[in-house]
Protein backbone atom coordinates (compact mmCIF):
# COMPACT_ATOMS: atom_id res chain seq x y z
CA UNK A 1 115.77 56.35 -191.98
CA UNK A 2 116.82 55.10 -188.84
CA UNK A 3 114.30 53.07 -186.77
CA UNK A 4 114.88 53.16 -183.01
CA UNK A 5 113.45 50.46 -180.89
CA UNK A 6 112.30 51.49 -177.26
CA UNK A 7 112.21 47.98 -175.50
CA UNK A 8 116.20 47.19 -176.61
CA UNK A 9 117.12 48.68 -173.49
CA UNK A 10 114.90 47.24 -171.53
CA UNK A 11 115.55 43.99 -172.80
CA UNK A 12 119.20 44.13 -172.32
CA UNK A 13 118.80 43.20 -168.62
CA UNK A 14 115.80 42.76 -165.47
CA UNK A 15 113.88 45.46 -164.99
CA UNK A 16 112.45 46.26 -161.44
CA UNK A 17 109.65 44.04 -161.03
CA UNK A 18 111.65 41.04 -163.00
CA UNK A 19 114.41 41.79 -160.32
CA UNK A 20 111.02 41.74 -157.36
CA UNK A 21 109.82 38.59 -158.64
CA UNK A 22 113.37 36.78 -158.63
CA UNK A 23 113.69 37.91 -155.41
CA UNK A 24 110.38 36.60 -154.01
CA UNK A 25 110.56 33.23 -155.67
CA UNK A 26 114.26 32.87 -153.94
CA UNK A 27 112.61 33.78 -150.70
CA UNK A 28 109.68 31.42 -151.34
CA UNK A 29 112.51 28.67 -151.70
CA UNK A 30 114.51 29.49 -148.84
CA UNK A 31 111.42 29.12 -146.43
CA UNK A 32 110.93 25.86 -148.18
CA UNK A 33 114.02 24.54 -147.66
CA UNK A 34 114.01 25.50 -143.64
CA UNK A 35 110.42 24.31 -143.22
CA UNK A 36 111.71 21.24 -144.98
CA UNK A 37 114.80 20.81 -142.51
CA UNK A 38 112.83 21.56 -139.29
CA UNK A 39 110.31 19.39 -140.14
CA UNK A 40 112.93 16.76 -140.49
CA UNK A 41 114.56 17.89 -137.15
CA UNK A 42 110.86 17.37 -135.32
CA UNK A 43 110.37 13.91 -137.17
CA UNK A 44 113.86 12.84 -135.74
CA UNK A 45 113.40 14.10 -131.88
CA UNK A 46 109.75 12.43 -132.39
CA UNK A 47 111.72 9.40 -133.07
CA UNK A 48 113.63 9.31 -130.35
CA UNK A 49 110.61 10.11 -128.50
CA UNK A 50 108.96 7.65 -129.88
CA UNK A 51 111.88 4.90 -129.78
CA UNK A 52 112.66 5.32 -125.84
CA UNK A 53 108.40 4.67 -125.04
CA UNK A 54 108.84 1.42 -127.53
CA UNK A 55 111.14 -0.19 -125.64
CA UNK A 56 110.06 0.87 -122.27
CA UNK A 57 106.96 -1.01 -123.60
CA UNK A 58 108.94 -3.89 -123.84
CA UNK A 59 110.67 -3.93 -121.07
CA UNK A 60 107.43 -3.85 -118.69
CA UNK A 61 106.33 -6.33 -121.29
CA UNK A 62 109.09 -8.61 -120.58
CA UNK A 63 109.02 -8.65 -116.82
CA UNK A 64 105.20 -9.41 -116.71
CA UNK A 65 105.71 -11.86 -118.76
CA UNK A 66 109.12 -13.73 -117.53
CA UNK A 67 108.63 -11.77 -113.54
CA UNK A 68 112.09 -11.12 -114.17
CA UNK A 69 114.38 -7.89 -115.95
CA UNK A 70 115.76 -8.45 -119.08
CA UNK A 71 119.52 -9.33 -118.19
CA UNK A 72 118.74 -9.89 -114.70
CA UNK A 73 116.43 -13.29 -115.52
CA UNK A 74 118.33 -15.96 -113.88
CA UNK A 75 116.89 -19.08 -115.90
CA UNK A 76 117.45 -16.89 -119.63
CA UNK A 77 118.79 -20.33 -120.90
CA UNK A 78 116.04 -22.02 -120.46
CA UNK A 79 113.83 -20.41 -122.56
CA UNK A 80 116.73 -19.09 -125.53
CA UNK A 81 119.67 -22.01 -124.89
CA UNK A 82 122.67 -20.66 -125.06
CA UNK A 83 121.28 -17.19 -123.72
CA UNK A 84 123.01 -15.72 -120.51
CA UNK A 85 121.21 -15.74 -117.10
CA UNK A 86 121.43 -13.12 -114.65
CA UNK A 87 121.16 -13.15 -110.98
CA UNK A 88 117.39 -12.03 -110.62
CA UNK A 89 118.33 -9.12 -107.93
CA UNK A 90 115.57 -7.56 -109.86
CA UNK A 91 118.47 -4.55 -110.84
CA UNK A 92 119.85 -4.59 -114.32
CA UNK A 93 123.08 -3.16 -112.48
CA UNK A 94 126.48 -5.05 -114.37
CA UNK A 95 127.94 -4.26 -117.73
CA UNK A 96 127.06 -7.86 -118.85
CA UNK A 97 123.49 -7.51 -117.37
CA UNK A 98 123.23 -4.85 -119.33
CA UNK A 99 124.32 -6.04 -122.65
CA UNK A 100 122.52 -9.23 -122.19
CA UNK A 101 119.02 -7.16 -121.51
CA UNK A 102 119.01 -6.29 -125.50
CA UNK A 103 119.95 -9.97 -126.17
CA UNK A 104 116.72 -11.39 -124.27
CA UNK A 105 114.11 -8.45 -125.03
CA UNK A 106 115.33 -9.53 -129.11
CA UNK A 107 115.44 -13.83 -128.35
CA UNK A 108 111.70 -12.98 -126.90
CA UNK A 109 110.83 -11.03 -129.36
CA UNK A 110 109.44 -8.22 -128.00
CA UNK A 111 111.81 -5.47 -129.61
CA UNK A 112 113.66 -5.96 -132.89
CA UNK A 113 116.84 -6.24 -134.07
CA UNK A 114 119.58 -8.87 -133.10
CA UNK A 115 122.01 -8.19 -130.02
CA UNK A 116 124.91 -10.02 -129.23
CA UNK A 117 124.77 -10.18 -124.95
CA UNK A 118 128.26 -9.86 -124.77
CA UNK A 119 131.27 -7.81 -124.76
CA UNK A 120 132.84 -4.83 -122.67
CA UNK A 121 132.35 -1.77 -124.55
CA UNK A 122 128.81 -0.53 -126.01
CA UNK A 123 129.18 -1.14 -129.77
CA UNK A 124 125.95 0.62 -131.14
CA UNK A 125 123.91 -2.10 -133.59
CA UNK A 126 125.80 -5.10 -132.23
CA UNK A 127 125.13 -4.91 -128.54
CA UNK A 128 123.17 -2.03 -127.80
CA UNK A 129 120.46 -0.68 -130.26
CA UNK A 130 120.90 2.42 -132.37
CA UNK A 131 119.03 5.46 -132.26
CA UNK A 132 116.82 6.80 -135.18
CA UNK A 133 118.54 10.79 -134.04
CA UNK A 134 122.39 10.57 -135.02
CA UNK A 135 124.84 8.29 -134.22
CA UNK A 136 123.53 7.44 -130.97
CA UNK A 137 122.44 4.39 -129.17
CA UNK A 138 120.89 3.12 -125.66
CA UNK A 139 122.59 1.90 -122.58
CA UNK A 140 119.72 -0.26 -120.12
CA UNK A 141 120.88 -0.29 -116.88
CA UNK A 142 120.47 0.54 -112.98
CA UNK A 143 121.99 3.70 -112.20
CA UNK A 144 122.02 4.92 -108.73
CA UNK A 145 122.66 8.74 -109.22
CA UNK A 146 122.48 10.01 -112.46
CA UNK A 147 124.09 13.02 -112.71
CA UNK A 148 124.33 13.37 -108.64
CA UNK A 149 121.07 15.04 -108.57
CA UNK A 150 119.19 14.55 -105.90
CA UNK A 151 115.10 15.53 -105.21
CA UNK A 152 113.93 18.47 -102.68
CA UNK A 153 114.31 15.50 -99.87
CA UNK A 154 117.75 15.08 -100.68
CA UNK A 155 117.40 11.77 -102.15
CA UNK A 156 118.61 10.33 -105.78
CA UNK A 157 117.04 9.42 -108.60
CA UNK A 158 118.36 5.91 -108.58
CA UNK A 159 116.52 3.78 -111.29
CA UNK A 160 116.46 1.75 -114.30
CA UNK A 161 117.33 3.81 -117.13
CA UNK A 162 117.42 3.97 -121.16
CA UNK A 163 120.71 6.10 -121.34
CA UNK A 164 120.69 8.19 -124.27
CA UNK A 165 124.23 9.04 -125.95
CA UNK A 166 127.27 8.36 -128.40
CA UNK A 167 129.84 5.76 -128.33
CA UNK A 168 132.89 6.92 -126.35
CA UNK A 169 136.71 6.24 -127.41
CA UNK A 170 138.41 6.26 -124.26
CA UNK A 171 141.59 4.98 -123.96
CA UNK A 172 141.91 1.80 -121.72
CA UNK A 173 138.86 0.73 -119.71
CA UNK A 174 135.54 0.27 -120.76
CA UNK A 175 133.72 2.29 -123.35
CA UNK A 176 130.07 3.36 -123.07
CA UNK A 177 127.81 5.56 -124.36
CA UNK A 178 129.19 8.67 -122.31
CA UNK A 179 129.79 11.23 -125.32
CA UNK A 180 127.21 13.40 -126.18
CA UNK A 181 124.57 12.88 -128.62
CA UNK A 182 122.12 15.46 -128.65
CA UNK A 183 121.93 19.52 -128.35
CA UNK A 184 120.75 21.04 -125.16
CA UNK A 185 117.80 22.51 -127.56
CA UNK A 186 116.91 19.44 -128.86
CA UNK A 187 117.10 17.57 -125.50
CA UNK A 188 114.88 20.10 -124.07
CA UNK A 189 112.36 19.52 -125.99
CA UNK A 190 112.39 15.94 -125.96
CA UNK A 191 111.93 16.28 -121.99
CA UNK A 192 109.19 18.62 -122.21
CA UNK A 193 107.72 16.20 -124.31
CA UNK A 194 107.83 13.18 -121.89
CA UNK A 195 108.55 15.43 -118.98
CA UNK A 196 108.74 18.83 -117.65
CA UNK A 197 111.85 20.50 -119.21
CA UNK A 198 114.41 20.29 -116.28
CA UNK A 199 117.37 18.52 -117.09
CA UNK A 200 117.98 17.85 -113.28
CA UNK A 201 114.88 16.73 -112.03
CA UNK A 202 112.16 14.16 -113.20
CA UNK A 203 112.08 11.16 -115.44
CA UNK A 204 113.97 12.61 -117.90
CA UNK A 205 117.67 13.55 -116.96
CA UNK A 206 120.45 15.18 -118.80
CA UNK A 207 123.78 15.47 -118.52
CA UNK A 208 127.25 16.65 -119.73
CA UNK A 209 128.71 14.05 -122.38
CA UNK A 210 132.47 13.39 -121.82
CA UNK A 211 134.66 16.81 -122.47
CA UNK A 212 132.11 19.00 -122.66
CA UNK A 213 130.61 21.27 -119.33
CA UNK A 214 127.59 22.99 -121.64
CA UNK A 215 124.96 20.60 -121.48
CA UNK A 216 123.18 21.74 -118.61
CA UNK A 217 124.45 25.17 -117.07
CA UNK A 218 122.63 26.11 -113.52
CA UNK A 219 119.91 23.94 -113.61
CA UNK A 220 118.62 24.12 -117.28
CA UNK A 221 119.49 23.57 -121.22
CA UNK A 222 121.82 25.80 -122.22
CA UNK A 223 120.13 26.62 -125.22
CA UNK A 224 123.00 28.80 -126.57
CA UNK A 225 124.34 25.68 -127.44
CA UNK A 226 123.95 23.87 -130.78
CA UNK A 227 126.69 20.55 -130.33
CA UNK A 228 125.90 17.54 -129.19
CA UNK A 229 126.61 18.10 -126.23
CA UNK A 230 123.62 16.36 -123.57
CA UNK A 231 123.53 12.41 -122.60
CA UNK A 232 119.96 11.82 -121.34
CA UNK A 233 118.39 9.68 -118.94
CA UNK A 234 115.33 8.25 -119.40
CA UNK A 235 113.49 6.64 -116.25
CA UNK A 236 111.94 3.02 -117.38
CA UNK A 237 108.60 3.89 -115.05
CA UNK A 238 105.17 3.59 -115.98
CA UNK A 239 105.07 7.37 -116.14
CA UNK A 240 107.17 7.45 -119.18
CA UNK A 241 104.99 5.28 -121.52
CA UNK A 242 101.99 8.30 -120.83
């Protein structure tokens, strides 16, 4: 007598709602994993967010406490030794200024980190701090037209500035941080965090990075972007720490 067995065939393979469960449970991992990875993407523009207020801190910090810039303090020696003084024009505004800004806000301890005050080209970590969002770091500094834009008056947006972006390679010359380091995305909403979304107009500036022309396309983000494409401009004003 032969005995069939009804659930062989079944068993040889998923049936429909083994096959709707696998399914769901792939799904319920894939939303995971991209709530997991924008999460991370938020907690890294929050960073920068977060860094560029820090030192602006410090910076205001510093001058009430010194009456002078970082970099631009002309008696930096006395207080640090061998420490660099500045001309006290009250304008962070030459490259060595610039790099020794980092060196006095770390001798007086009001950022961390150690910083060299010298050399010609920005060498992120060694005399210009890194940023928490890539491979980025920041460039202090007077600027007196970032970007060439100018306000309904006609007038620039000259300033002291945390520039935002990636070491460049140039050949000759000095090297700064003039390659792009963040998408136009992502740089939006940094601004519209601290500011009001307009990469041309505010305390928050961006701009094309070195090569690239898709930054900033008619007067916003271009968002169809992805690469890092934006250097920003942050305006050390009161405003900013808000």
């Amino acid at each position: 007598m032969i005995i069939s067995h009804p659930s062989s065939k079944a068993s040889s393979g998923f049936t429909i709602i083994e096959m709707a469960i696998v399914i769901t449970v792939m799904g319920l991992i894939l939303l995971v994993v991209m709530a997991g990875k924008s999460l991370m993407d938020s907690a890294k523009l929050q960073a920068v967010i977060t860094q560029v207020r820090e030192y602006a801190v410090a910076i205001h910090n510093f001058e009430a406490h010194y009456h002078a810039l970082p970099g631009d303090i002309d008696n930096a020696s006395s207080f640090w030794g061998s420490a660099s003084n500045g001309d006290k024009s009250g304008k962070i505004d030459t490259t060595d200024e610039a790099y020794d800004a980092w060196h006095h806000l770390s001798l007086s301890q009001m950022i961390s980190g150690t910083y060299s005050g010298s050399g010609t080209d920005a060498a992120i970590g060694t005399n210009v701090p890194a940023s928490r969002y890539m491979l980025a770091g920041y460039y202090l500094a007077w600027v007196d037209s970032p970007g060439s834009y100018t306000d309904n008056q006609g007038s620039s947006f000259s300033n002291h500035y945390l520039l935002f972006g990636r070491e460049a390679e140039a050949t000759g010359g000095t090297d700064l941080l003039t390659l792009g380091a963040i998408s136009p995305p992502d740089a939006m909403y940094v601004d519209m965090k601290i500011d009001n979304e307009e990469p041309d107009y505010g305390l928050v500036l961006s701009v094309n990075g070195d090569g690239v022309t898709d930054c900033v396309s008619s007067g916003a983000y271009d968002l169809s972007n992805t690469g890092l494409s934006c250097i920003m401009y942050f305006a050390i004003t009161p405003d900013v720490l808000d």
